[in-house]
C-alpha atoms as a PDB file:
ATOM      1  CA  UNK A   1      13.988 -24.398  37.392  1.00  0.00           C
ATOM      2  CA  UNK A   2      15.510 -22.079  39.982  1.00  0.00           C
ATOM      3  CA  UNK A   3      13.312 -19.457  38.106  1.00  0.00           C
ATOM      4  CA  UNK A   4       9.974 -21.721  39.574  1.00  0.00           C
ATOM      5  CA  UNK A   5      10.966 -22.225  42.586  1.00  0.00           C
ATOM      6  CA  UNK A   6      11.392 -18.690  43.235  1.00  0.00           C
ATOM      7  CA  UNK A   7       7.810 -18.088  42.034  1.00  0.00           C
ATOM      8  CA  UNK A   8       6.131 -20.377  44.015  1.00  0.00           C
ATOM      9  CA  UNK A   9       6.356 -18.802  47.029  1.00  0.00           C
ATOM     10  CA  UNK A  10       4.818 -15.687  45.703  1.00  0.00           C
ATOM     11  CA  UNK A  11       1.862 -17.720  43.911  1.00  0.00           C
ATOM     12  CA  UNK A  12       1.164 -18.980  47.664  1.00  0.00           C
ATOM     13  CA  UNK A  13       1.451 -15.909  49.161  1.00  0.00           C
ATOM     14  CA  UNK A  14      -1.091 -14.509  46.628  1.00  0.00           C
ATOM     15  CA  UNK A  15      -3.619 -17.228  47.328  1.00  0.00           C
ATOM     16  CA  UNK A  16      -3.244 -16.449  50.676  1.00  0.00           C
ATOM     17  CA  UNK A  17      -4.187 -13.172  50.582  1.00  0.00           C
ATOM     18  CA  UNK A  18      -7.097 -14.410  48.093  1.00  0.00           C
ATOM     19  CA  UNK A  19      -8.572 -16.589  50.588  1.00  0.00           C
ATOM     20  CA  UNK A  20      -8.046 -13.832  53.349  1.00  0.00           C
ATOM     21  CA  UNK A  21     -10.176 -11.259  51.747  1.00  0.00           C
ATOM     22  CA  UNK A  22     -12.613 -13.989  50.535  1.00  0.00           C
ATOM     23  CA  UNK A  23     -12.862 -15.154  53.873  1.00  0.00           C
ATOM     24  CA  UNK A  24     -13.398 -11.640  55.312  1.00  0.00           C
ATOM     25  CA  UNK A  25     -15.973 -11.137  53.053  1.00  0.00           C
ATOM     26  CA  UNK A  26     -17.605 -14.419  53.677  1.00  0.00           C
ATOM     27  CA  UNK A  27     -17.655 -12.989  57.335  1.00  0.00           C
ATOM     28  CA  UNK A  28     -19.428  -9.756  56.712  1.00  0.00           C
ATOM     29  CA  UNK A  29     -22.092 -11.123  54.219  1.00  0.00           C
ATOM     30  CA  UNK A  30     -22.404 -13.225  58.119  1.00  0.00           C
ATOM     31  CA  UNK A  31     -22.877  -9.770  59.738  1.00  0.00           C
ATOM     32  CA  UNK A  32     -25.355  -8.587  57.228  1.00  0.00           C
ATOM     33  CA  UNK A  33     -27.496 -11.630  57.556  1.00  0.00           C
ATOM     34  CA  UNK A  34     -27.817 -11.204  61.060  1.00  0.00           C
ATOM     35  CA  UNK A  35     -28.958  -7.429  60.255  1.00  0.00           C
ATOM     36  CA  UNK A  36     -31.467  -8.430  57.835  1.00  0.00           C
ATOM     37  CA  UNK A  37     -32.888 -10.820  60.098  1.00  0.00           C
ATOM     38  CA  UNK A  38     -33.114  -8.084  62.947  1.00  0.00           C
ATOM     39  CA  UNK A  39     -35.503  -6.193  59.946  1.00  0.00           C
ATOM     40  CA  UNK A  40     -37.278  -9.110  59.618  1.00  0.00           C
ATOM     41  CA  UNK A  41     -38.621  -9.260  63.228  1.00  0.00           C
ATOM     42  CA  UNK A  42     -38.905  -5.171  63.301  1.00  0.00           C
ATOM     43  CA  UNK A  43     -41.006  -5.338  60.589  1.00  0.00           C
ATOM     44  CA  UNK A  44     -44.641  -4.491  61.536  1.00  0.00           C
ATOM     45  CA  UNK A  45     -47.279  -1.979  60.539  1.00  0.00           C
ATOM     46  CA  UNK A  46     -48.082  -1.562  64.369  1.00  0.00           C
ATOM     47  CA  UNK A  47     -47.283   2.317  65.404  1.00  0.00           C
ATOM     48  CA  UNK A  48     -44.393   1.865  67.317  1.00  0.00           C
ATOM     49  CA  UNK A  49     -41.901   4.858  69.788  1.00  0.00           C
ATOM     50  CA  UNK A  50     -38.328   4.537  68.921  1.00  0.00           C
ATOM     51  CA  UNK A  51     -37.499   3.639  72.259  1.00  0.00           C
ATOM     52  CA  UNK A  52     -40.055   0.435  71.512  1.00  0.00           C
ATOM     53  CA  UNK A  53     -38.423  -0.303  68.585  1.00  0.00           C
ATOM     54  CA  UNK A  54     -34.966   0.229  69.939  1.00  0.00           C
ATOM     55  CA  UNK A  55     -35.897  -2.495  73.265  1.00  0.00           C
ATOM     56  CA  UNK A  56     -37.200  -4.879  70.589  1.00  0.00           C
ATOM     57  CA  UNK A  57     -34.114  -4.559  68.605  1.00  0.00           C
ATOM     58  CA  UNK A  58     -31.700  -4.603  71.288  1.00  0.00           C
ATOM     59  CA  UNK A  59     -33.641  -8.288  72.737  1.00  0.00           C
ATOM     60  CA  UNK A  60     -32.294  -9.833  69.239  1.00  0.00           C
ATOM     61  CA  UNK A  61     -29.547 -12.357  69.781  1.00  0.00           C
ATOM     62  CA  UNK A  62     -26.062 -10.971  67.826  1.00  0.00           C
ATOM     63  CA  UNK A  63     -27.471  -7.287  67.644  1.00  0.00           C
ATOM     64  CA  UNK A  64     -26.440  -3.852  69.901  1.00  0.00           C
ATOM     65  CA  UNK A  65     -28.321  -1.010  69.425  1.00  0.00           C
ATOM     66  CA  UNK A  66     -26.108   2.105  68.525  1.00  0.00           C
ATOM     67  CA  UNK A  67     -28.011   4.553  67.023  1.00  0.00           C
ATOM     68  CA  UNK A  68     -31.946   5.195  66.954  1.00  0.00           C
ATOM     69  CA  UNK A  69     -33.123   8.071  64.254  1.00  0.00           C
ATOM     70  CA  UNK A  70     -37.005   9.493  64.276  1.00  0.00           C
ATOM     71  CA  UNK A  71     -39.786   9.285  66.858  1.00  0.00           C
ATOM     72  CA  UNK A  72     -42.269   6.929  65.652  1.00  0.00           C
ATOM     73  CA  UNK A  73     -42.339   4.118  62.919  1.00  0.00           C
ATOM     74  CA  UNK A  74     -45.380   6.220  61.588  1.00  0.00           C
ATOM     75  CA  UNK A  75     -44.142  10.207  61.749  1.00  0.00           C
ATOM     76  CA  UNK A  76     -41.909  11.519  58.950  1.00  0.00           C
ATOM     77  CA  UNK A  77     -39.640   8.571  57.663  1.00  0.00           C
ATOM     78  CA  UNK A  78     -40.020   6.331  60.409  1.00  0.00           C
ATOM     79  CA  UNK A  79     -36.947   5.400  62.450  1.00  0.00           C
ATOM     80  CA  UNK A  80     -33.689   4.701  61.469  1.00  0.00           C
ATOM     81  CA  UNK A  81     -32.042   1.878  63.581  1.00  0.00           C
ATOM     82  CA  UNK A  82     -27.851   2.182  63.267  1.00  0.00           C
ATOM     83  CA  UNK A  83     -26.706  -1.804  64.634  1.00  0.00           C
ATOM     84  CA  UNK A  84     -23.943  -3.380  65.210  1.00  0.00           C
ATOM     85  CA  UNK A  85     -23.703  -7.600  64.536  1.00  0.00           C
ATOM     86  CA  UNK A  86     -21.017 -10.027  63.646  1.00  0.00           C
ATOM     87  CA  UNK A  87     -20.237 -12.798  61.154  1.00  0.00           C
ATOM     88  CA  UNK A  88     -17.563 -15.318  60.942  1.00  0.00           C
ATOM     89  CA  UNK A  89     -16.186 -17.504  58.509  1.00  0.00           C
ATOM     90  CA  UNK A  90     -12.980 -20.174  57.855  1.00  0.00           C
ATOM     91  CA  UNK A  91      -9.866 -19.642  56.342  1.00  0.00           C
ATOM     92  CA  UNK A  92      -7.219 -21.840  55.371  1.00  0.00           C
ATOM     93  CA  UNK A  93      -7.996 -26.119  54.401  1.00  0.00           C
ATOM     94  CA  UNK A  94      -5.202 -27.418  56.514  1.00  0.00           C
ATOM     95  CA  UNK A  95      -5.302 -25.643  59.569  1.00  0.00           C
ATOM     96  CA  UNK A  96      -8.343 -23.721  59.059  1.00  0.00           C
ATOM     97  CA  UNK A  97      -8.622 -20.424  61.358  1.00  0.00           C
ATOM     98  CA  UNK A  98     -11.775 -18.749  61.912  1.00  0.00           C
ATOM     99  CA  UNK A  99     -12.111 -14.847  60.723  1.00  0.00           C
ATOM    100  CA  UNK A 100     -14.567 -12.896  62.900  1.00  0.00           C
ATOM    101  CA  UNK A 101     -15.960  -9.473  61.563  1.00  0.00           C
ATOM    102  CA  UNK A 102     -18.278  -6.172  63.311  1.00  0.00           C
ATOM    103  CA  UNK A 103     -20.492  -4.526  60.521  1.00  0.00           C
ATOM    104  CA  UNK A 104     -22.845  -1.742  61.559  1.00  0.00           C
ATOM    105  CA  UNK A 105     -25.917  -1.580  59.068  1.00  0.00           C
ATOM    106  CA  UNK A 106     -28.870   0.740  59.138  1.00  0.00           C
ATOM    107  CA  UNK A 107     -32.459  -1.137  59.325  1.00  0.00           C
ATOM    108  CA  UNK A 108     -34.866   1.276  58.480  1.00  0.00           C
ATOM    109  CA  UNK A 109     -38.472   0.808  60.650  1.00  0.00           C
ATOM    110  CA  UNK A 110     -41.490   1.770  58.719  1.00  0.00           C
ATOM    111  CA  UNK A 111     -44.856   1.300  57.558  1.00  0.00           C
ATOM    112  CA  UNK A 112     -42.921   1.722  54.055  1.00  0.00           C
ATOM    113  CA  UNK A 113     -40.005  -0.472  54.552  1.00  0.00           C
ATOM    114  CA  UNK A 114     -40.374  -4.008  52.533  1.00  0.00           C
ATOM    115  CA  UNK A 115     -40.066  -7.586  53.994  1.00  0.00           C
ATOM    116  CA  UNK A 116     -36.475  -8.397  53.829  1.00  0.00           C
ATOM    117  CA  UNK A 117     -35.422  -5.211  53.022  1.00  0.00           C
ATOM    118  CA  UNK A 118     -31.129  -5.327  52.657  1.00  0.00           C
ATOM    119  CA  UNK A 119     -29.967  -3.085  55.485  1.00  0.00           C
ATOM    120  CA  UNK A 120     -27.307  -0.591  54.016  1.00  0.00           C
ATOM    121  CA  UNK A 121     -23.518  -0.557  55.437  1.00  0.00           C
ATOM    122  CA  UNK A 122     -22.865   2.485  58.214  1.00  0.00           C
ATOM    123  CA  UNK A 123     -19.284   3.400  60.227  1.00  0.00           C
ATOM    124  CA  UNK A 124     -19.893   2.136  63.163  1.00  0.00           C
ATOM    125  CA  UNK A 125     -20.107   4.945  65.881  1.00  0.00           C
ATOM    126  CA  UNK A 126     -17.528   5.516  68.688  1.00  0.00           C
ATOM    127  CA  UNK A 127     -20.335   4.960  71.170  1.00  0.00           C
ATOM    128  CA  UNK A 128     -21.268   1.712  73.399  1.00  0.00           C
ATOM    129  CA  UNK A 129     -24.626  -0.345  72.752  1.00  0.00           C
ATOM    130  CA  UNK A 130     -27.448   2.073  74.053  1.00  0.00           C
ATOM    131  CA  UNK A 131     -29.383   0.455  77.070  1.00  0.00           C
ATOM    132  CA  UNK A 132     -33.203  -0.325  77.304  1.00  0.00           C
ATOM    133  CA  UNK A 133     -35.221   0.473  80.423  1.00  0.00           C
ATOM    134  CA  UNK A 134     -37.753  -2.840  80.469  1.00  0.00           C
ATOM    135  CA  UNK A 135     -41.392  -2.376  79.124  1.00  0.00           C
ATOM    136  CA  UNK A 136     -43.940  -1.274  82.043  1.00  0.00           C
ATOM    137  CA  UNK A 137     -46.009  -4.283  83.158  1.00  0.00           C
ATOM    138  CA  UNK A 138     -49.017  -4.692  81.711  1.00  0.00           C
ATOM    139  CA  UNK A 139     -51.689  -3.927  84.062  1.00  0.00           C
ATOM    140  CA  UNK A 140     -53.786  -7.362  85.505  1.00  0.00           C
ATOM    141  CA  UNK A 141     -57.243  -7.810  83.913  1.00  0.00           C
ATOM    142  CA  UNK A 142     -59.861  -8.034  86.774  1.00  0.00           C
ATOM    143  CA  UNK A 143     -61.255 -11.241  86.288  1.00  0.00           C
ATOM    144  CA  UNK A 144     -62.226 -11.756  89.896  1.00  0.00           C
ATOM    145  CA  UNK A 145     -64.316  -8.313  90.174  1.00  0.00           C
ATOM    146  CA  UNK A 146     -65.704  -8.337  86.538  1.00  0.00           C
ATOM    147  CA  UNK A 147     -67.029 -12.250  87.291  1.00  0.00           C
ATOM    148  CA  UNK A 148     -68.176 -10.387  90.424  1.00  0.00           C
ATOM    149  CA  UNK A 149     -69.949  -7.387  89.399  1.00  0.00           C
ATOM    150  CA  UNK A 150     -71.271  -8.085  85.959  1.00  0.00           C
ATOM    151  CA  UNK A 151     -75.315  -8.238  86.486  1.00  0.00           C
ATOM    152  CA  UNK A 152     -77.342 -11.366  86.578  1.00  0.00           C
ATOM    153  CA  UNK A 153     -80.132 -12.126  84.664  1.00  0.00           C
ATOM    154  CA  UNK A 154     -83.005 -14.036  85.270  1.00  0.00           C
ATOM    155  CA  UNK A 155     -84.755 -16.646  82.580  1.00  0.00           C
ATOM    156  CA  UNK A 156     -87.032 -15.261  80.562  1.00  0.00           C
ATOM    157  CA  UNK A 157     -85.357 -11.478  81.425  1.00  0.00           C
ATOM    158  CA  UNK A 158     -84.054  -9.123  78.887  1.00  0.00           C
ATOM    159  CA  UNK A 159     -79.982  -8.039  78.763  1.00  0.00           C
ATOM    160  CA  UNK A 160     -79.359  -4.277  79.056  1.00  0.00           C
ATOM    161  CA  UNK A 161     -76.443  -3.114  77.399  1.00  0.00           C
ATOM    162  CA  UNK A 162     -76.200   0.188  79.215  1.00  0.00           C
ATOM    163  CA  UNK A 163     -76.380  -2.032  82.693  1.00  0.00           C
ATOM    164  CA  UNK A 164     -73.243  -3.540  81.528  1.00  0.00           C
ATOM    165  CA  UNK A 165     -71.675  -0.861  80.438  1.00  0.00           C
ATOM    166  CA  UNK A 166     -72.453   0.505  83.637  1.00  0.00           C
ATOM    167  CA  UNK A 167     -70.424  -1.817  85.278  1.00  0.00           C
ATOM    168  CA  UNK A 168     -67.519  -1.423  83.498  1.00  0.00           C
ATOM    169  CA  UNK A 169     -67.235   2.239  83.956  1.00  0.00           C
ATOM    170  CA  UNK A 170     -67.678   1.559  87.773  1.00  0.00           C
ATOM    171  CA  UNK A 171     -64.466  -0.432  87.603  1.00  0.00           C
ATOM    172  CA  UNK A 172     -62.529   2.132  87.307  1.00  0.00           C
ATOM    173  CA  UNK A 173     -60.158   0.322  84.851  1.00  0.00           C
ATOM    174  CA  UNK A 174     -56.354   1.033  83.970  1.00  0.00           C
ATOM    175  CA  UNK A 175     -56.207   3.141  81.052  1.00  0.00           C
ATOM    176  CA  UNK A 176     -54.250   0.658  78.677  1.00  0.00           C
ATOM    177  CA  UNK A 177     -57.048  -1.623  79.153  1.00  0.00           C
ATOM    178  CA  UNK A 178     -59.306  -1.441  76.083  1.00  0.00           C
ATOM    179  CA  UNK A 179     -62.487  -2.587  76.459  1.00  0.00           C
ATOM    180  CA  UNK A 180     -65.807  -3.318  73.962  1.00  0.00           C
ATOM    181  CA  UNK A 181     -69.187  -3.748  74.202  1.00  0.00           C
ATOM    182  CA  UNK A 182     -71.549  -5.599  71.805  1.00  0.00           C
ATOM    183  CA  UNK A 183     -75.511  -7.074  71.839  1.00  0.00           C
ATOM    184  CA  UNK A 184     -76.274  -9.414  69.515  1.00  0.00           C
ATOM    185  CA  UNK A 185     -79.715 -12.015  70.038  1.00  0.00           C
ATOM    186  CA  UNK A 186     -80.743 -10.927  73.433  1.00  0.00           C
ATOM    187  CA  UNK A 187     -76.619 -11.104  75.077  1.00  0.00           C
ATOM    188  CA  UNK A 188     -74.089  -8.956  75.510  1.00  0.00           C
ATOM    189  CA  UNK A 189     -70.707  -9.700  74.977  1.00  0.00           C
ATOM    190  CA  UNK A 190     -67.511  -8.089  76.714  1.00  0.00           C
ATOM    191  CA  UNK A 191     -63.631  -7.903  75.422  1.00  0.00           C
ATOM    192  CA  UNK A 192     -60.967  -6.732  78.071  1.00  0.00           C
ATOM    193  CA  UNK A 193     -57.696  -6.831  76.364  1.00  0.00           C
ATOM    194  CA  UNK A 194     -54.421  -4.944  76.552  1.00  0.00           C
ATOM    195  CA  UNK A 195     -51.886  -4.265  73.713  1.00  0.00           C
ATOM    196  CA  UNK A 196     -49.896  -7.190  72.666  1.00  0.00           C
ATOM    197  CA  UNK A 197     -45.931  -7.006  71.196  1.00  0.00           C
ATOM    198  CA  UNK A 198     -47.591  -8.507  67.880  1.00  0.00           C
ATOM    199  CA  UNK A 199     -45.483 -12.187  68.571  1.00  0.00           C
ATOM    200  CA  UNK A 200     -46.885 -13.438  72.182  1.00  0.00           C
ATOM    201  CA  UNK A 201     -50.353 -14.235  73.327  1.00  0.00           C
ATOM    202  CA  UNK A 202     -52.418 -11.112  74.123  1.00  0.00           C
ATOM    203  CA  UNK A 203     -54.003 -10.957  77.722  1.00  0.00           C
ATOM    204  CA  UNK A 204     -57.685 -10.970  77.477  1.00  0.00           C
ATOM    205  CA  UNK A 205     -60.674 -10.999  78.764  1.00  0.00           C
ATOM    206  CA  UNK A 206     -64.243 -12.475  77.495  1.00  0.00           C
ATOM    207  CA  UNK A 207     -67.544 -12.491  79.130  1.00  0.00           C
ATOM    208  CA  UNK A 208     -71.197 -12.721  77.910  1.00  0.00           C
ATOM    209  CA  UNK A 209     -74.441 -11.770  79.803  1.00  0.00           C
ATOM    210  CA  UNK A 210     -77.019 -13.720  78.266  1.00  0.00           C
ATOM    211  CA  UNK A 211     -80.741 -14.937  80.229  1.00  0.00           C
ATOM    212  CA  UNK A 212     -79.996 -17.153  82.503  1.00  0.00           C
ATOM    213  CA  UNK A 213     -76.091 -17.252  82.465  1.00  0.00           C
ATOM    214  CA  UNK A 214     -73.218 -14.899  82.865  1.00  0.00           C
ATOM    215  CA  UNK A 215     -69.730 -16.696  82.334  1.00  0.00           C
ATOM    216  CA  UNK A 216     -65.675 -14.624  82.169  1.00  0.00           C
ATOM    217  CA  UNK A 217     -63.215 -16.749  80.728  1.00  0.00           C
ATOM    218  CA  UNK A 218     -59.684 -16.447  79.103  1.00  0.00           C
ATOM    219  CA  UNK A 219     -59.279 -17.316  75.621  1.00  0.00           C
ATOM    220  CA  UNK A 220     -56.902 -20.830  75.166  1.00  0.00           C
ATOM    221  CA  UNK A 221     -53.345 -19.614  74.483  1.00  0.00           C
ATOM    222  CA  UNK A 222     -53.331 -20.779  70.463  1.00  0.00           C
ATOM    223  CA  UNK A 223     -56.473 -18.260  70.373  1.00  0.00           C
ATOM    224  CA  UNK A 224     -54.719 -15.270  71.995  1.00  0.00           C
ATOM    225  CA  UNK A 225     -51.993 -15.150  69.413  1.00  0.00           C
ATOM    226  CA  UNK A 226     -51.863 -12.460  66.604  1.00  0.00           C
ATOM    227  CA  UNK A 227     -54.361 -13.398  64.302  1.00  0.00           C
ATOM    228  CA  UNK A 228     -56.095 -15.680  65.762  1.00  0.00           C
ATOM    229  CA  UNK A 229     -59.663 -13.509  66.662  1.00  0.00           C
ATOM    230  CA  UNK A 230     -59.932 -14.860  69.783  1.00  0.00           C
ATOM    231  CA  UNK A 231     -59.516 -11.665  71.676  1.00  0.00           C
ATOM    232  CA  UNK A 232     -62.430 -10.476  70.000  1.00  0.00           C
ATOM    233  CA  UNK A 233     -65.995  -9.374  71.213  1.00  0.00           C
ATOM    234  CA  UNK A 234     -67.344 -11.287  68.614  1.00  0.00           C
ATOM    235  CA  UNK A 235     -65.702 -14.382  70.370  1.00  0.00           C
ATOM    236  CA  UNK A 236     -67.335 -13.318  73.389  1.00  0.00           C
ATOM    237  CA  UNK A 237     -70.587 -13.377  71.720  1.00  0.00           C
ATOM    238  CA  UNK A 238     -70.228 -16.616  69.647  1.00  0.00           C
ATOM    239  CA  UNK A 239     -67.509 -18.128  71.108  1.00  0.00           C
ATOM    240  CA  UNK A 240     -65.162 -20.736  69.182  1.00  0.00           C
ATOM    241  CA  UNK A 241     -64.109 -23.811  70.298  1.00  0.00           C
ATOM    242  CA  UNK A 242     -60.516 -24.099  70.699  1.00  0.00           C
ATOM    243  CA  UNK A 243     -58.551 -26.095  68.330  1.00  0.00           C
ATOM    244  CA  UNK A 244     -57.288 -29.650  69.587  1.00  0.00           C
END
């Protein structure tokens, strides 16, 4: 009997350090989650700097940047991103504690990464979180001067492409504005748009020069986001109605 009792503190002492570890690991499976979700919302086959990728990663709730490897997501291997996240997890039934872990993972950025791709475990370096500068503002498309300048033609009149064009050039545009030029049935359609982050509504600009009518808008919002076509010249030519 005495030979029991003398064992059962032991047996409880080994299920606690059972649960411990479990609960540790329970913790950094937490951590690696929040890594793998990180690669989730890097993933992209836009060309992206490291420093872009880096300002992205660092915006992610639960994730500091410690590390960026590589230049660009599309020279050599891509970029290597070393980060640093958290999990947490219970121990104990009774008076349950919680057990917070820091894992650093490497989320590798590349045209040749996969979806979901399980982020592999790194030492985390003796540095602090690396700091982003914020991304330049994207310059304002002229809507006032383009509705202003683009040329006016009468019923019955023909559309010159090269007039339009014309007036674009004299605009003397930002250089991250892209524009495009297109005729198509006797009108000429115009896209202004700048480079989106590939999750928000891309600024744009439409207008069409047609006989009789020459009308700039801004696409709805639901049409300016990724995918959607309706920062598109061809949308400025035939332009679709906006869902409801």
């Amino acid at each position: 009997m005495r030979r029991l009792l003398l064992l059962a503190p032991l047996l409880i002492l080994t299920a606690g350090c059972g649960v411990v570890q479990s609960s540790e690991s329970e913790a950094a499976d937490a951590a690696r989650e929040v890594a793998t979700k990180a690669g989730e919302r890097l993933y992209s086959q836009r060309p992206r700097t490291a420093e872009e990728v880096g300002r992205s990663a660092s915006g992610i709730d639960g994730v500091e940047v410690l590390r960026l490897t590589g230049t660009s997501t599309h020279e050599g291997d891509g970029i290597d991103v070393v980060v640093r996240t958290s999990g947490s997890a219970y121990k104990g039934w009774i008076d349950a504690q919680e057990v917070t872990v820091q894992r650093c993972f490497e989320v590798w950025v590349s045209p040749k990464s996969e979806w979901r791709e399980v982020p592999g475990d790194v030492d985390c370096p003796d540095v602090p979180p690396m700091v982003f500068a914020p991304p330049p503002e994207p310059p304002q498309l002229p809507y006032e001067e383009l509705s202003a300048k683009l040329p006016r033609v009468p019923e019955g009149g023909r559309v010159e492409e090269a007039e339009v064009r014309r007036t674009l050039a004299a605009l003397d545009l930002h250089p991250a504005i892209r524009t495009e030029v297109k005729s198509d049935s006797g009108q000429v359609g115009v896209l202004m748009a700048v480079r989106g982050n590939g999750y928000d509504p891309q600024d744009c600009l439409l207008a069409r020069v047609r006989p009789g009518a020459t009308k700039v808008w801004v696409p709805s919002r639901i049409q300016r986001m990724p995918g959607e076509g309706g920062c598109s010249v061809g949308n400025a030519l035939n332009p679709v109605a906006p869902p409801h």
